[in-house]
PDB file of N, CA and C in Angstrom:
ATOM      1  N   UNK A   1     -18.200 -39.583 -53.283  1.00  0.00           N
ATOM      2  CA  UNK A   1     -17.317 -38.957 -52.314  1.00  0.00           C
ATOM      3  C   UNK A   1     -17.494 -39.567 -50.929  1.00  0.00           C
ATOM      4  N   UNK A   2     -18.537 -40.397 -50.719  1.00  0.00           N
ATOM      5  CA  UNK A   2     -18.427 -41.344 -49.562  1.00  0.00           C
ATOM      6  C   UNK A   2     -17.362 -42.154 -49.099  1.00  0.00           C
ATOM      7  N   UNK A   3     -16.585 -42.028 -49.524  1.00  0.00           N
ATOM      8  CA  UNK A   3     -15.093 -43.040 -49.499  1.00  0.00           C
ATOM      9  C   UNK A   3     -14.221 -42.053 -48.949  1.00  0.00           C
ATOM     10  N   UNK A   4     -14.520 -40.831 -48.707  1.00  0.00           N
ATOM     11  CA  UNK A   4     -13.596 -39.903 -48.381  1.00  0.00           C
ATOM     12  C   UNK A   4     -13.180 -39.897 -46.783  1.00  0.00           C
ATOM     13  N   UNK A   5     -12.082 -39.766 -46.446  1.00  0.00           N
ATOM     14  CA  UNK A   5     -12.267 -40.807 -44.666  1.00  0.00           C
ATOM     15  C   UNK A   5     -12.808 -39.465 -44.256  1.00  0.00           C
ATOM     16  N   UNK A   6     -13.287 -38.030 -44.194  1.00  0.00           N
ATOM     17  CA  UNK A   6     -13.830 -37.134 -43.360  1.00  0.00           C
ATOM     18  C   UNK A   6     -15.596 -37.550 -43.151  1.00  0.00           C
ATOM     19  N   UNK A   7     -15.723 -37.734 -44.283  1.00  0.00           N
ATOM     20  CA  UNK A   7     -17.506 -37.766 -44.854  1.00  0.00           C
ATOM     21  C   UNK A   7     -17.656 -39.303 -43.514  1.00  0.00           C
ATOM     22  N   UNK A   8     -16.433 -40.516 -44.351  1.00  0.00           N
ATOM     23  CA  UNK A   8     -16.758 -41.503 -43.221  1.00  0.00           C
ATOM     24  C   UNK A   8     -17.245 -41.586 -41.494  1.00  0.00           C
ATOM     25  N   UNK A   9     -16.092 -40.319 -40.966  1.00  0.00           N
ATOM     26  CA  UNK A   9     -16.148 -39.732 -39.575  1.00  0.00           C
ATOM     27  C   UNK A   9     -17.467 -39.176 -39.150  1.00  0.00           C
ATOM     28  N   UNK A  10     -17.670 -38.696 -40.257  1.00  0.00           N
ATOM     29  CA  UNK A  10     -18.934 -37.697 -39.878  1.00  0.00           C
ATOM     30  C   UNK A  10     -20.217 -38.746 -39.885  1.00  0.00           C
ATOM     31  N   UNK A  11     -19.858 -39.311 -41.116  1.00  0.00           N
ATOM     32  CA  UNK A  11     -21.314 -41.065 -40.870  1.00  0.00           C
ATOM     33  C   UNK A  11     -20.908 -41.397 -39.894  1.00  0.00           C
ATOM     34  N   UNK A  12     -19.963 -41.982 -39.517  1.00  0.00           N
ATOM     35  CA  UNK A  12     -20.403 -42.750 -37.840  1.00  0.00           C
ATOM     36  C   UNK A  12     -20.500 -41.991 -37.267  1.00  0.00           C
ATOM     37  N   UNK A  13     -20.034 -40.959 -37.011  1.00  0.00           N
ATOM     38  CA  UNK A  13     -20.361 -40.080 -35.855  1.00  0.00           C
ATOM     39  C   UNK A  13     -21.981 -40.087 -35.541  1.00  0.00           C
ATOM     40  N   UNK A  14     -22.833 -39.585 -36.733  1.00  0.00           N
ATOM     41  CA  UNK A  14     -23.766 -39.440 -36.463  1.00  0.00           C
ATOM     42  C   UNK A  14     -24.782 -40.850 -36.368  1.00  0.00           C
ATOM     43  N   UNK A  15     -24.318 -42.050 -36.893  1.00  0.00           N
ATOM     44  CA  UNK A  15     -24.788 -43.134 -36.840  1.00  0.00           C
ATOM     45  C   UNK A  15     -24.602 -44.074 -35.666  1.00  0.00           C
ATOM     46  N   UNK A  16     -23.575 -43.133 -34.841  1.00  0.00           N
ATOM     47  CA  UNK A  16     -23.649 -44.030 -33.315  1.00  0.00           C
ATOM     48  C   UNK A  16     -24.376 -43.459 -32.362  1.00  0.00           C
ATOM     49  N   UNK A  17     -25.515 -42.170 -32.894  1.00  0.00           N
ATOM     50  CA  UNK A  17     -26.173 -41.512 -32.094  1.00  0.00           C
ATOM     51  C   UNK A  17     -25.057 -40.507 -31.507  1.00  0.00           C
ATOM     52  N   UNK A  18     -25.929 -39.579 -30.616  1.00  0.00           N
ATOM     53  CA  UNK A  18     -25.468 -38.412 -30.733  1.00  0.00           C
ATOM     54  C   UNK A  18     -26.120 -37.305 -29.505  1.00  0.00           C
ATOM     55  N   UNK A  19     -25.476 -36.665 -28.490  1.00  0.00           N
ATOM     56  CA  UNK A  19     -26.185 -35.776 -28.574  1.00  0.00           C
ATOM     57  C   UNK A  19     -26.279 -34.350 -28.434  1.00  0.00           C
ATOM     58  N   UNK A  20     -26.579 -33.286 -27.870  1.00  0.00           N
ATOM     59  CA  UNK A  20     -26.162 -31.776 -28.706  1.00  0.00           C
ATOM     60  C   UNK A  20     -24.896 -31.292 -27.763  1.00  0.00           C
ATOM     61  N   UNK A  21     -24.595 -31.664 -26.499  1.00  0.00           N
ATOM     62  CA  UNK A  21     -23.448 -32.042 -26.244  1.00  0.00           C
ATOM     63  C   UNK A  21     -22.332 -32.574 -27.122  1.00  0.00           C
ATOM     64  N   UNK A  22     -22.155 -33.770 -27.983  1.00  0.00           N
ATOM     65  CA  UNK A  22     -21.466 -34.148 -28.308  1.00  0.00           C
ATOM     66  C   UNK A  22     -21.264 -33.494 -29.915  1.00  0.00           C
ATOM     67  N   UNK A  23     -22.246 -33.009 -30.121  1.00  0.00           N
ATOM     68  CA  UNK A  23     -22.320 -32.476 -31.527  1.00  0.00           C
ATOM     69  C   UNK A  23     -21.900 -30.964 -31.804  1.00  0.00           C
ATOM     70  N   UNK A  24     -21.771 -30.209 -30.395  1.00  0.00           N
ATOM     71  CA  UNK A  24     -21.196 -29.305 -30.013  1.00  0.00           C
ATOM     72  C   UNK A  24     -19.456 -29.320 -29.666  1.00  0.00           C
ATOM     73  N   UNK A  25     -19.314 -30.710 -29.557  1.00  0.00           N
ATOM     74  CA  UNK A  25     -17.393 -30.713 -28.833  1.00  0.00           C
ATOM     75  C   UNK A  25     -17.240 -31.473 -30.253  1.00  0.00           C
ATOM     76  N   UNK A  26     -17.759 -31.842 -31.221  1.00  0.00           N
ATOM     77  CA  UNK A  26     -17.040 -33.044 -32.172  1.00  0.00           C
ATOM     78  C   UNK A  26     -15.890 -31.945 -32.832  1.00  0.00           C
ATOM     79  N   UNK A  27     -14.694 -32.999 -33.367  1.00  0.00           N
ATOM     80  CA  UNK A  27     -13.968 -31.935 -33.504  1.00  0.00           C
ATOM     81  C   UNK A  27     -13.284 -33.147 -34.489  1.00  0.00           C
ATOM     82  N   UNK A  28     -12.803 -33.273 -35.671  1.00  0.00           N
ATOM     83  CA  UNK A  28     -12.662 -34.182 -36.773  1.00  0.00           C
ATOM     84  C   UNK A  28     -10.942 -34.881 -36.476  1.00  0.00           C
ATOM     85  N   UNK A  29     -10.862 -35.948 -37.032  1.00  0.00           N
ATOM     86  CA  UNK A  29      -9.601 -36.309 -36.471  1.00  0.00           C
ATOM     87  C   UNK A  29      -8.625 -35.615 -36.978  1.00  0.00           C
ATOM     88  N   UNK A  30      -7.307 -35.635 -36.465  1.00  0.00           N
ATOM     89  CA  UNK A  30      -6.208 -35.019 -36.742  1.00  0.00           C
ATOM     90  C   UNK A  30      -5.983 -35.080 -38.013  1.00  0.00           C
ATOM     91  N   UNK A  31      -6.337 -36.386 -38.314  1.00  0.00           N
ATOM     92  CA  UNK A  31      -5.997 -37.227 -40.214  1.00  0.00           C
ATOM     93  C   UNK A  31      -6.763 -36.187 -40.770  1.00  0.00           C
ATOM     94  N   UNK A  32      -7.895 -36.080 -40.613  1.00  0.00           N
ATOM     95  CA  UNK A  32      -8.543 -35.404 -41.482  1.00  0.00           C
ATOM     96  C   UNK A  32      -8.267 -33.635 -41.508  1.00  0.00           C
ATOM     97  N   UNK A  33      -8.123 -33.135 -40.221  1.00  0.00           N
ATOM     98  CA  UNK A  33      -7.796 -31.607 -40.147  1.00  0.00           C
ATOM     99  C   UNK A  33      -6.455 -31.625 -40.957  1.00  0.00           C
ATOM    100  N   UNK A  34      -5.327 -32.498 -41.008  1.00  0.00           N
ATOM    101  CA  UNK A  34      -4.010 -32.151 -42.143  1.00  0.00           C
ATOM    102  C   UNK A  34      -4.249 -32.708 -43.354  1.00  0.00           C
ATOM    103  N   UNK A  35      -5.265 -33.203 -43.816  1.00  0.00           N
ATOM    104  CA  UNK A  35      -5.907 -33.409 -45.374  1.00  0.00           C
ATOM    105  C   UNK A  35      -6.094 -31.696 -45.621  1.00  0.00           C
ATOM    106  N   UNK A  36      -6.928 -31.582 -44.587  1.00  0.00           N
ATOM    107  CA  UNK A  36      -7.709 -30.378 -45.351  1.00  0.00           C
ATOM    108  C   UNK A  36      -6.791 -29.502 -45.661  1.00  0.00           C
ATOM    109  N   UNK A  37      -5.696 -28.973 -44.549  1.00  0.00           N
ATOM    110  CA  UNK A  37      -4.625 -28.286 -44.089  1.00  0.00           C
ATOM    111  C   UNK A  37      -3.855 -27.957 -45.621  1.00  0.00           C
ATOM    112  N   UNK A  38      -3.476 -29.532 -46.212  1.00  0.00           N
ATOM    113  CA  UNK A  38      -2.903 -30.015 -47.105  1.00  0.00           C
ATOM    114  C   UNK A  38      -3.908 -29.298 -48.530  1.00  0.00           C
ATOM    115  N   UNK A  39      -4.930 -29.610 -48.921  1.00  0.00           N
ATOM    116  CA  UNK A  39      -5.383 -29.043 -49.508  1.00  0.00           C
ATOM    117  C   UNK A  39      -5.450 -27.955 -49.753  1.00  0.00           C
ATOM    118  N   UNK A  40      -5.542 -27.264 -48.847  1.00  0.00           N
ATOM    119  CA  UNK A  40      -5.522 -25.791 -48.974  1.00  0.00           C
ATOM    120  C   UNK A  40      -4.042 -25.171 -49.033  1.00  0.00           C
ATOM    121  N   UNK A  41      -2.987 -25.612 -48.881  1.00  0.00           N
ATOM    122  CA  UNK A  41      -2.007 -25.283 -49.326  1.00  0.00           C
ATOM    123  C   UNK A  41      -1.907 -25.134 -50.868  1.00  0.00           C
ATOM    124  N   UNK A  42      -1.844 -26.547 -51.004  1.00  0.00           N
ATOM    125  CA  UNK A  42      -2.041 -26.576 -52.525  1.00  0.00           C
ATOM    126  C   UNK A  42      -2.784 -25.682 -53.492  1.00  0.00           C
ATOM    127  N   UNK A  43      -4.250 -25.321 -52.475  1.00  0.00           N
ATOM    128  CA  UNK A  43      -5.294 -24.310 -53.444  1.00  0.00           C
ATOM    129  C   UNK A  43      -4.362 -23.155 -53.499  1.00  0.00           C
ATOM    130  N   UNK A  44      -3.640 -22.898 -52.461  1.00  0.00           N
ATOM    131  CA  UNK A  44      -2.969 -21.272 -52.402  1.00  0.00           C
ATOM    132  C   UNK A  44      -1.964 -21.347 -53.338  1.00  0.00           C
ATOM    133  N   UNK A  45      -1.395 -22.726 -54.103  1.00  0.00           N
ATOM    134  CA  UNK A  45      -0.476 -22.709 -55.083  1.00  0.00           C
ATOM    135  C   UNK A  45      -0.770 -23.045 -56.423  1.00  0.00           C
ATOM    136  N   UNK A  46      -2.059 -22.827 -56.209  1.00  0.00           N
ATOM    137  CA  UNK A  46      -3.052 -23.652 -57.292  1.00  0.00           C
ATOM    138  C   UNK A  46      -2.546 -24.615 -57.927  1.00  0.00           C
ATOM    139  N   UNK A  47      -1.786 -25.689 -57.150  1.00  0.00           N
ATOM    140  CA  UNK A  47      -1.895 -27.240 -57.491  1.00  0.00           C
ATOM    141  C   UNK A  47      -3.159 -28.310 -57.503  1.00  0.00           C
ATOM    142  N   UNK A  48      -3.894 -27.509 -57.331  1.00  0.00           N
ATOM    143  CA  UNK A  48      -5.222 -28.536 -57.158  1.00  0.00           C
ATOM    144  C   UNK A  48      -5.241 -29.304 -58.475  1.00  0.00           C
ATOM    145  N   UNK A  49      -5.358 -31.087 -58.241  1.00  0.00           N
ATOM    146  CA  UNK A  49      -5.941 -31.731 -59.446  1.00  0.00           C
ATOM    147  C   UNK A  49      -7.179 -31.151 -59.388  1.00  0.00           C
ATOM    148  N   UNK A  50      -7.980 -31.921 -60.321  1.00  0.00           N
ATOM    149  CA  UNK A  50      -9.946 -31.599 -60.078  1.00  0.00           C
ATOM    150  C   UNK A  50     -10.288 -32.599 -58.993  1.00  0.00           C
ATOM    151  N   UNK A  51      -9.552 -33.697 -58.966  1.00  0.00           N
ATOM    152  CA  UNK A  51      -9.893 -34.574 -58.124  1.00  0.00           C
ATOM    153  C   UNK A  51     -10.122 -33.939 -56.595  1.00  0.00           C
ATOM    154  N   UNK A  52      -8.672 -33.591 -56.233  1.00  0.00           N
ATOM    155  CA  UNK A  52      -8.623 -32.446 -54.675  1.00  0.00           C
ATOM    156  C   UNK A  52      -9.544 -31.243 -54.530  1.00  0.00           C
ATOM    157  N   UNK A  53      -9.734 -30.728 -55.692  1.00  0.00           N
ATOM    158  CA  UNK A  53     -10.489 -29.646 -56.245  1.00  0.00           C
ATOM    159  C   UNK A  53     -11.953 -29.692 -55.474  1.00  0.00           C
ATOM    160  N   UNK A  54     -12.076 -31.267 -55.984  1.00  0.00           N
ATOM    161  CA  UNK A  54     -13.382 -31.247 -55.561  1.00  0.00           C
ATOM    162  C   UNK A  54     -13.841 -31.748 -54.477  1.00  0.00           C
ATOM    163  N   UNK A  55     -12.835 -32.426 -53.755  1.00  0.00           N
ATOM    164  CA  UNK A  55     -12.196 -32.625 -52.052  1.00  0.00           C
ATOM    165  C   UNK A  55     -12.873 -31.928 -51.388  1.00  0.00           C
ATOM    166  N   UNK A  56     -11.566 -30.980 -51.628  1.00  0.00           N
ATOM    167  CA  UNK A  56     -11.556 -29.543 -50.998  1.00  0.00           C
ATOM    168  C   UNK A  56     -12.973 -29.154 -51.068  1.00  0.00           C
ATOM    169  N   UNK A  57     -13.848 -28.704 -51.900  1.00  0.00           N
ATOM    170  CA  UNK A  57     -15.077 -28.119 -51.927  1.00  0.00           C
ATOM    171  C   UNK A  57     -16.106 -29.258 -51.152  1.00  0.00           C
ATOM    172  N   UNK A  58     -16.120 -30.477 -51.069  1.00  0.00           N
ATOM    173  CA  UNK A  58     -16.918 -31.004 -50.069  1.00  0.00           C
ATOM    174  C   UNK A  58     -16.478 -30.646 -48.536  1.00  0.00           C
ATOM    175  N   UNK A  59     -15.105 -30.546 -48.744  1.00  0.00           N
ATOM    176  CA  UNK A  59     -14.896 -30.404 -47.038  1.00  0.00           C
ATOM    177  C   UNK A  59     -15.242 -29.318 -46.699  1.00  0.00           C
ATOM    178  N   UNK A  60     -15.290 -28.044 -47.579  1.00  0.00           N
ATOM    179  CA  UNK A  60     -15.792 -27.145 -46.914  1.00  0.00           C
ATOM    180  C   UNK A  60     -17.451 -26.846 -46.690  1.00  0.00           C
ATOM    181  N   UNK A  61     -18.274 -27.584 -48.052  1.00  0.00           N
ATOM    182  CA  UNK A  61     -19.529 -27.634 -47.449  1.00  0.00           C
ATOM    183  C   UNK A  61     -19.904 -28.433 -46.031  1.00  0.00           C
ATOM    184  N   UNK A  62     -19.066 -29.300 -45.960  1.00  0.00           N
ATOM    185  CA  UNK A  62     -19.229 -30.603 -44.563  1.00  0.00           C
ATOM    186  C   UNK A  62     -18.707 -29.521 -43.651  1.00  0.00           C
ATOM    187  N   UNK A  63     -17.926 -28.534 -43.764  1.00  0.00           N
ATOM    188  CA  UNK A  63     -17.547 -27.583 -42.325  1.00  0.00           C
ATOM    189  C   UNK A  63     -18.730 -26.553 -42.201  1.00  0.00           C
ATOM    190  N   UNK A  64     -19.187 -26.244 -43.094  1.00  0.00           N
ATOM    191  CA  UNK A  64     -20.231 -25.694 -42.774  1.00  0.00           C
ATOM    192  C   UNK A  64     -21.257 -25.966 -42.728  1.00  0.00           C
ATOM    193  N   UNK A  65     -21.821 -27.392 -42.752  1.00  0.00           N
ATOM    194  CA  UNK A  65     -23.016 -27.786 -41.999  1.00  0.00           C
ATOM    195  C   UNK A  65     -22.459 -28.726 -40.917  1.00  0.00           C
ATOM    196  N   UNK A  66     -21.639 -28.304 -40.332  1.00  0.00           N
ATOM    197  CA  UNK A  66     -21.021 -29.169 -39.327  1.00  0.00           C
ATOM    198  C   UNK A  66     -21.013 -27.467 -38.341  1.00  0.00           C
ATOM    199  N   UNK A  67     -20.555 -26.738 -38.351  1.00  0.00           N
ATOM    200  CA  UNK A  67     -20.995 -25.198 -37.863  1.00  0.00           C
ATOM    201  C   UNK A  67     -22.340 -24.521 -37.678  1.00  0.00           C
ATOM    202  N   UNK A  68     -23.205 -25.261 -38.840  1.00  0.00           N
ATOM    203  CA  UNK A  68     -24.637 -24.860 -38.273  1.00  0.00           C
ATOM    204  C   UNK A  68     -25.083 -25.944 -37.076  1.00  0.00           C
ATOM    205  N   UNK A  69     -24.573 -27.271 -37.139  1.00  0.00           N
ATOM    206  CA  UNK A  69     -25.190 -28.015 -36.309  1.00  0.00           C
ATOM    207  C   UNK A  69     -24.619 -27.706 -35.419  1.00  0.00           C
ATOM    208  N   UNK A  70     -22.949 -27.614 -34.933  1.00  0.00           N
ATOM    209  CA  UNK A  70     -22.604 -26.735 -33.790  1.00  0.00           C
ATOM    210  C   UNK A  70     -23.427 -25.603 -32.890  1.00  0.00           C
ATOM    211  N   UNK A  71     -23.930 -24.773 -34.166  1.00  0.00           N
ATOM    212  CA  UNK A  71     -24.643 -23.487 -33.231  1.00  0.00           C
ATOM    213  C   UNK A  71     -25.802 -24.155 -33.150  1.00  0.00           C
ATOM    214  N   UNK A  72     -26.458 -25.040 -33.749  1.00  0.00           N
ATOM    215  CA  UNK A  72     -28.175 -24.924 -33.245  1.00  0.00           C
ATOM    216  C   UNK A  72     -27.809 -25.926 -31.740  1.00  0.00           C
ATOM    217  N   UNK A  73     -26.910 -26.670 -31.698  1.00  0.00           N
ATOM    218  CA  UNK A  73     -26.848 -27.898 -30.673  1.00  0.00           C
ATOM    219  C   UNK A  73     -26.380 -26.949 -29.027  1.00  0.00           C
ATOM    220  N   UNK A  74     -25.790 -25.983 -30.126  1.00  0.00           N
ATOM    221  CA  UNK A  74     -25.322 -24.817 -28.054  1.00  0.00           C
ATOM    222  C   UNK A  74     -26.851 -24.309 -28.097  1.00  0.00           C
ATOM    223  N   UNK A  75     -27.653 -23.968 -28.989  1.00  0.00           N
ATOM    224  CA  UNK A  75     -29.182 -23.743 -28.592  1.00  0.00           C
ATOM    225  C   UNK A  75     -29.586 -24.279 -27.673  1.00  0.00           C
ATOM    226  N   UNK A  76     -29.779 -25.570 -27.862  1.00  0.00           N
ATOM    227  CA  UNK A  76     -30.209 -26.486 -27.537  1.00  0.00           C
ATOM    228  C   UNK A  76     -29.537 -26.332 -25.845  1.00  0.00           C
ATOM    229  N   UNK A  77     -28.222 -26.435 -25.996  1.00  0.00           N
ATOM    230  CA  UNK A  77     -27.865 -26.931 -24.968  1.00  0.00           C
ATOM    231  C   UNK A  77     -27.939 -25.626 -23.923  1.00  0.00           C
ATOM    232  N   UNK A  78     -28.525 -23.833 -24.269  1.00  0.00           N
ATOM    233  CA  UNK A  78     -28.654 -22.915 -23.646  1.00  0.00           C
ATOM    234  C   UNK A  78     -30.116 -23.253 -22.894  1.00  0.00           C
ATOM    235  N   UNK A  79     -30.903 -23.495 -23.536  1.00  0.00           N
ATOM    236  CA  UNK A  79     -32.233 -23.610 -23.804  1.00  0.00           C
ATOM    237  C   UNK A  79     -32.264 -24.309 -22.735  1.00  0.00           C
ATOM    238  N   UNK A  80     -31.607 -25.807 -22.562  1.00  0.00           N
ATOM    239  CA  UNK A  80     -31.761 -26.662 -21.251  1.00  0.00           C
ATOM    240  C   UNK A  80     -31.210 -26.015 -20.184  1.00  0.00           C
ATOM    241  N   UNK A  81     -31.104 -25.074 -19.868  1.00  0.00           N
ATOM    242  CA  UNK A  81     -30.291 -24.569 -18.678  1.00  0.00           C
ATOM    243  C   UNK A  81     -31.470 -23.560 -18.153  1.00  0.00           C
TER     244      UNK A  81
END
């Protein structure tokens, strides 16, 4: 599922360095927010191949460890203040 262009975003993102500032505003490209958009239509019509099926279920684990790193990085960024 590395070939998937969200997973890609999220490797460079984090491979060009980073910091809890930026890991706090990242916000996925447009391409990728109307994939997902798209997907989930489909789930609500249950057109899902298995292929999207299983899309869909990475993107939502990647949103939610993309939400924990959000909240620990405003930690971070409370903490410095």
């Amino acid at each position: 599922m590395a070939s998937n262009p969200i997973y890609l975003e999220i490797i460079d993102f984090f491979a060009s360095g980073t910091t809890p500032q930026a890991v706090a505003d990242f916000r996925p490209s447009a391409a990728a927010q109307q994939r997902a958009l798209e997907l989930l239509d489909l789930a609500k019509e249950d057109q899902l191949t298995p292929e999207q099926e299983s899309e869909l279920e990475h993107f939502i684990e990647l949103e939610h460890i993309l939400r924990m790193a959000k909240a620990r990085a405003r930690q971070i960024l409370a903490a410095q203040k």
